[in-house]
C-alpha atoms as a PDB file:
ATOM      1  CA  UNK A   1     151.385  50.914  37.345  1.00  0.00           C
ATOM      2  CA  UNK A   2     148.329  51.293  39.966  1.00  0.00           C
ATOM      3  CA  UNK A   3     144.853  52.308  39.145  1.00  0.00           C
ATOM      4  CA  UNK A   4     144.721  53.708  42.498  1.00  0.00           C
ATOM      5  CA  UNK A   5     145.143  57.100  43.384  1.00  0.00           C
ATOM      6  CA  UNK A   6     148.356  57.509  45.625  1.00  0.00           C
ATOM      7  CA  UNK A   7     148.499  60.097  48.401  1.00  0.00           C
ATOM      8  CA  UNK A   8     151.715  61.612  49.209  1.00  0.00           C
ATOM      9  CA  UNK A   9     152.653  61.798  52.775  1.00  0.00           C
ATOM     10  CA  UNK A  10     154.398  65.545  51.903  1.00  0.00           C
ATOM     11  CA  UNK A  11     151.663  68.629  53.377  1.00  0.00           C
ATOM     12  CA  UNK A  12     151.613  70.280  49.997  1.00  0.00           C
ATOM     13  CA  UNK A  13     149.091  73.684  50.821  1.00  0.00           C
ATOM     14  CA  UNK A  14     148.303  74.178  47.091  1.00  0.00           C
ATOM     15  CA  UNK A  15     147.012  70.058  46.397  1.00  0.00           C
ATOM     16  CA  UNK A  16     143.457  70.023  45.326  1.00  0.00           C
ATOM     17  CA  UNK A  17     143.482  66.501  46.818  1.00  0.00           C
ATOM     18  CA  UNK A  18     141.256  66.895  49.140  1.00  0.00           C
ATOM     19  CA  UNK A  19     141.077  63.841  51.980  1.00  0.00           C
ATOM     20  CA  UNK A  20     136.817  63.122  52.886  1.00  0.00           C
ATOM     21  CA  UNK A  21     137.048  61.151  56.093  1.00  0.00           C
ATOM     22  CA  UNK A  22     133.137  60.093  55.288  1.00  0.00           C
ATOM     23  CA  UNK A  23     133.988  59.005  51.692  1.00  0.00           C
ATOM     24  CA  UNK A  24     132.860  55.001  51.753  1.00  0.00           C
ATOM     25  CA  UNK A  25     130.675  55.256  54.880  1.00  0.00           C
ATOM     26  CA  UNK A  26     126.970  53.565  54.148  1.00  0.00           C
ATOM     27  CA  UNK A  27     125.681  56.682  55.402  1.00  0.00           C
ATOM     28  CA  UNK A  28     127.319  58.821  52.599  1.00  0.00           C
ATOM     29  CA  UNK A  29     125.656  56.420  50.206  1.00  0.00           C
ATOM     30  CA  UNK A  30     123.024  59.047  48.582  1.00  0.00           C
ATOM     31  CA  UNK A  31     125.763  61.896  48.981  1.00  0.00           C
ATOM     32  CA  UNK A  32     128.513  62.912  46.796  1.00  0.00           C
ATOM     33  CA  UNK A  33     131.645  63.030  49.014  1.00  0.00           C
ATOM     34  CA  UNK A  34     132.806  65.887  49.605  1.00  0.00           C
ATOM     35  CA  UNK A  35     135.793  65.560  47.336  1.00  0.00           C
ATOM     36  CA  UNK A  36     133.725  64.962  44.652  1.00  0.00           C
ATOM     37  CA  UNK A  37     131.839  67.962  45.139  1.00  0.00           C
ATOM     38  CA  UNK A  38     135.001  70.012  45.006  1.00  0.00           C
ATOM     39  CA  UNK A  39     136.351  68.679  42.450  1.00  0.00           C
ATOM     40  CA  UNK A  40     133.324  69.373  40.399  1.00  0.00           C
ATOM     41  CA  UNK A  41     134.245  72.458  40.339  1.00  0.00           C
ATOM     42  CA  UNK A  42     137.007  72.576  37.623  1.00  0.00           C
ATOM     43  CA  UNK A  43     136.045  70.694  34.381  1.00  0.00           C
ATOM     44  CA  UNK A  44     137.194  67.315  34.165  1.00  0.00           C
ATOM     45  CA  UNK A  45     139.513  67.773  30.839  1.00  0.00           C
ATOM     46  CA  UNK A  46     141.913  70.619  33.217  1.00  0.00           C
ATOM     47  CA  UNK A  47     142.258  68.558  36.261  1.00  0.00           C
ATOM     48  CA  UNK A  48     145.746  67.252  35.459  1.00  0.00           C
ATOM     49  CA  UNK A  49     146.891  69.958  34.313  1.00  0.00           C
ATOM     50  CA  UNK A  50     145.631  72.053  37.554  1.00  0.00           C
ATOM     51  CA  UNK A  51     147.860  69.949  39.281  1.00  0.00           C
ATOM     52  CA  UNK A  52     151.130  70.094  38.302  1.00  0.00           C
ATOM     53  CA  UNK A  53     153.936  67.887  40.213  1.00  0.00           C
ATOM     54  CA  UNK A  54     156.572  70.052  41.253  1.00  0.00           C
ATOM     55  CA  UNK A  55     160.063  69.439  43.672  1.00  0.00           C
ATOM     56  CA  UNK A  56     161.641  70.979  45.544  1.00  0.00           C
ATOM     57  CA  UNK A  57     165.443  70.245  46.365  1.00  0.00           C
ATOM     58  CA  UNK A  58     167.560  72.004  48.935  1.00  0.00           C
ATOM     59  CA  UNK A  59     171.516  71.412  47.779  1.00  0.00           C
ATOM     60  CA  UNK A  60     174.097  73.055  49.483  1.00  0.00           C
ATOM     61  CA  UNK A  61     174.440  75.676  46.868  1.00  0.00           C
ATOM     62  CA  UNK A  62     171.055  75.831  45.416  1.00  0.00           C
ATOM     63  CA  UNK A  63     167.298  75.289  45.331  1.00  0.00           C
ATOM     64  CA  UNK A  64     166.401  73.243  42.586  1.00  0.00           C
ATOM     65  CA  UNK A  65     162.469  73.104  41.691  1.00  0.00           C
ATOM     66  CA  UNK A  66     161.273  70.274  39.084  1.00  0.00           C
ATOM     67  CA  UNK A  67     158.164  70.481  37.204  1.00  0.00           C
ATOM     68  CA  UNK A  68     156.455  67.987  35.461  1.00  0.00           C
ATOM     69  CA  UNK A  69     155.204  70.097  32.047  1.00  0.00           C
ATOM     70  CA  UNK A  70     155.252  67.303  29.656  1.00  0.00           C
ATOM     71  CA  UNK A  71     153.897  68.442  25.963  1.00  0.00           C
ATOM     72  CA  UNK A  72     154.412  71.878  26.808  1.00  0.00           C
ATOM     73  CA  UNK A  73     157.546  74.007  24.865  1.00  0.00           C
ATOM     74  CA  UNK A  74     159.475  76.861  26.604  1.00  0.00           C
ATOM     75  CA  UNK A  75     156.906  79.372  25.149  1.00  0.00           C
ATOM     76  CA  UNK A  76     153.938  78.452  26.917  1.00  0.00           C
ATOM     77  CA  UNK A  77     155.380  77.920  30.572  1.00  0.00           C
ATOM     78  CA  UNK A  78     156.708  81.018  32.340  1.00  0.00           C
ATOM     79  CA  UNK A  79     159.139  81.355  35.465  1.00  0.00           C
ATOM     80  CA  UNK A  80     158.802  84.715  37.603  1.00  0.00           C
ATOM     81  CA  UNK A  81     159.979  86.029  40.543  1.00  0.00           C
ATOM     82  CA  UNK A  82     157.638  88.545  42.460  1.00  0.00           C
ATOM     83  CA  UNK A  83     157.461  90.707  45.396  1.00  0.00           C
ATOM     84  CA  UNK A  84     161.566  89.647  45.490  1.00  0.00           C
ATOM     85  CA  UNK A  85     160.920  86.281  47.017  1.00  0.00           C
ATOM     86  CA  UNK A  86     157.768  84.807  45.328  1.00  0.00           C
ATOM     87  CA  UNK A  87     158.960  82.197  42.750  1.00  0.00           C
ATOM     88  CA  UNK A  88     155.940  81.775  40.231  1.00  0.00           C
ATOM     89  CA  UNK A  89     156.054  78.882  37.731  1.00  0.00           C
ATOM     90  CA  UNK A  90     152.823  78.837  35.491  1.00  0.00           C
ATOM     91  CA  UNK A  91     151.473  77.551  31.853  1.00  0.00           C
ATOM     92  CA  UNK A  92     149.311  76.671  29.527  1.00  0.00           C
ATOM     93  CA  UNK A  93     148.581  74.358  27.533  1.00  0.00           C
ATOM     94  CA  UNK A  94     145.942  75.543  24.624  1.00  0.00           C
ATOM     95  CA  UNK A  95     143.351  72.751  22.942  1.00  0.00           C
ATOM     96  CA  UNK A  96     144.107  71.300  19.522  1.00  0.00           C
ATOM     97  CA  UNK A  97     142.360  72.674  16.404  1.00  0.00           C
ATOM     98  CA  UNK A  98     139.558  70.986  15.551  1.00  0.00           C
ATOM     99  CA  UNK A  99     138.603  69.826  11.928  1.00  0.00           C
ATOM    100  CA  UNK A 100     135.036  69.182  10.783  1.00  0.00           C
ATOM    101  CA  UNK A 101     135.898  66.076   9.423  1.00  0.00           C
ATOM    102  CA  UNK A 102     137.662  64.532  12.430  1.00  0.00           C
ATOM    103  CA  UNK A 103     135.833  62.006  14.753  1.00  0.00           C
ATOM    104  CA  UNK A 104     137.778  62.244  18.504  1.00  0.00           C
ATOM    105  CA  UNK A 105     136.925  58.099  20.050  1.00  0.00           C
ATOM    106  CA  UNK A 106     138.422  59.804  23.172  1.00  0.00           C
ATOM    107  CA  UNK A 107     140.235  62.876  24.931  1.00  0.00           C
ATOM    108  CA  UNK A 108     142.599  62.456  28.055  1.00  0.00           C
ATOM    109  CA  UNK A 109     145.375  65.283  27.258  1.00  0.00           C
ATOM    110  CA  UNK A 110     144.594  67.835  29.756  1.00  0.00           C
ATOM    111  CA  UNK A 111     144.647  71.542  28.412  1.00  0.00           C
ATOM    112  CA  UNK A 112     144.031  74.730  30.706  1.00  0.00           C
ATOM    113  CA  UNK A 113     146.342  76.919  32.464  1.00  0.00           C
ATOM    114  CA  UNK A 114     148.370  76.106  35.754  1.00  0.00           C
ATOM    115  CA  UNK A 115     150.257  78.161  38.417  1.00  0.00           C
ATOM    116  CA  UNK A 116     152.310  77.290  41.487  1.00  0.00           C
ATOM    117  CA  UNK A 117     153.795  79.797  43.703  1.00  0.00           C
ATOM    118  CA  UNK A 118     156.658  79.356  46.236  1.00  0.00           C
ATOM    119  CA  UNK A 119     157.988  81.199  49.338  1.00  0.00           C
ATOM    120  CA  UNK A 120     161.955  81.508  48.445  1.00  0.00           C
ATOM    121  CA  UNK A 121     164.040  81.685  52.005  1.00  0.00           C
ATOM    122  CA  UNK A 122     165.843  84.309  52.504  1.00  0.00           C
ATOM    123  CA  UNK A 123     169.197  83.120  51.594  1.00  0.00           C
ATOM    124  CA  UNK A 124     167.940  82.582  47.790  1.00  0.00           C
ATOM    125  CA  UNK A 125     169.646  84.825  45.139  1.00  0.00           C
ATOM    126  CA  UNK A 126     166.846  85.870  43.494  1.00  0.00           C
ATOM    127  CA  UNK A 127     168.971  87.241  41.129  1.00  0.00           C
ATOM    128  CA  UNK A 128     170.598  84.590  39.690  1.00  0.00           C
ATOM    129  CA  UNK A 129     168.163  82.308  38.866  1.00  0.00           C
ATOM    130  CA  UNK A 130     168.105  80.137  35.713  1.00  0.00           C
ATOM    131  CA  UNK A 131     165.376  78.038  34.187  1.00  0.00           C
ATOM    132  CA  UNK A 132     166.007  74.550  31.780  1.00  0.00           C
ATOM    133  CA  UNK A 133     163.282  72.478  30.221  1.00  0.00           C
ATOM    134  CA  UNK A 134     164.316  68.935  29.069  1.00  0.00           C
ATOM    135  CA  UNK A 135     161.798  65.886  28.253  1.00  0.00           C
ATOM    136  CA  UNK A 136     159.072  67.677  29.667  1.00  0.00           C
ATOM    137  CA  UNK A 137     160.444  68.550  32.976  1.00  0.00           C
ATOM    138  CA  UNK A 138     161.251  72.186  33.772  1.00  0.00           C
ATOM    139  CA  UNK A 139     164.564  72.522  36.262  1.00  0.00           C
ATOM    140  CA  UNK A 140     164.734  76.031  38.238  1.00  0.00           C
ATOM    141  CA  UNK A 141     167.838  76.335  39.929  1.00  0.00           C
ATOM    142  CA  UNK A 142     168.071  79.636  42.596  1.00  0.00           C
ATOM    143  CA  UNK A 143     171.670  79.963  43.532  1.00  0.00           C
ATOM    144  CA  UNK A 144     171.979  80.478  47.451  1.00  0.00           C
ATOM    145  CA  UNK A 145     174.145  82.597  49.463  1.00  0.00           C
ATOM    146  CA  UNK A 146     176.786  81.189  51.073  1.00  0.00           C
ATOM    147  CA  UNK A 147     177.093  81.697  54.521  1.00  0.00           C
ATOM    148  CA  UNK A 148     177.463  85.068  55.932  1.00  0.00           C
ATOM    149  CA  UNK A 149     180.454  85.237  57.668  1.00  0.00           C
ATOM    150  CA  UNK A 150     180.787  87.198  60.743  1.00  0.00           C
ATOM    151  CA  UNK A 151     182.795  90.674  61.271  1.00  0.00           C
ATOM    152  CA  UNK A 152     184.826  89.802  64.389  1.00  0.00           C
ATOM    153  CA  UNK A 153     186.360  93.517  64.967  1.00  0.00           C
ATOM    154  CA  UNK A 154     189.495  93.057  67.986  1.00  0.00           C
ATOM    155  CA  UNK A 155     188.601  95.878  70.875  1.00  0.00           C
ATOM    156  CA  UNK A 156     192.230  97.272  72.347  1.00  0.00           C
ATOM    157  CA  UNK A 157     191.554  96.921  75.710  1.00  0.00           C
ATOM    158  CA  UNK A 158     193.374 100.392  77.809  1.00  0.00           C
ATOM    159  CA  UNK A 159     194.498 100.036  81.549  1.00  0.00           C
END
């Protein structure tokens, strides 16, 4: 396992990774980079959760989406599908009661709320689709249309 922070080479719109092309320069020594500054603005103990890992899988018959969610159940994550092509996977994951008596040494579970949102093509059956969470990892599958066949109509042709 790496203590550094891996960038993916996917475009992902939604990442709150942002890249600072300054961040390490000696002139940026008495400056927070700019990543830093944005990142500031969400408290530290929802960060994770803020960014949720999801896939997405194009199979011949299906989209599949996977979405990391671990210590979540199926009650606090929802799956929606708005505007007829919007798929919406969000959650949230509430903090633990707190006794008087208990003395925390340290906190690194994330808690807060998360959404992602995803343009469905237009051969998606919104429909159909059907959600699955297992381990921690919620699987939406959105059937797809199979190929639309086209209407050949024979023209008699008079003379």
């Amino acid at each position: 396992m790496s203590l550094i922070p891996r960038r993916s080479s996917v475009f992902d719109p939604f990442s709150l990774d942002v890249w600072d092309p300054f961040e390490g320069w000696p002139f940026n020594n008495n400056l927070r980079s700019l990543s830093d500054q944005i990142r500031s603005g969400f408290p530290a103990e929802t960060s994770s959760i803020l960014q949720t890992r999801v896939d997405w899988k194009e199979t011949p018959n299906s989209h599949v989406f996977k979405a990391d969610v671990p210590g979540l159940k199926k009650e606090e994550v929802k799956v929606e599908v708005e505007d007829g092509r919007i798929l919406q996977i969000s959650g949230q994951r509430s903090r633990e009661m707190e006794e008087k008596t208990d003395t925390w040494h340290r906190v690194e579970r994330s808690q807060g709320s998360f959404t992602r949102r995803f343009r469905l093509p237009e051969d998606a059956k919104v429909d159909e689709v059907k959600a699955a969470m297992e381990n921690g990892v919620l699987t939406v599958t959105v059937p797809k249309e199979g190929p639309k066949k086209s209407d050949v109509k024979s023209i008699q042709i008079s003379g």
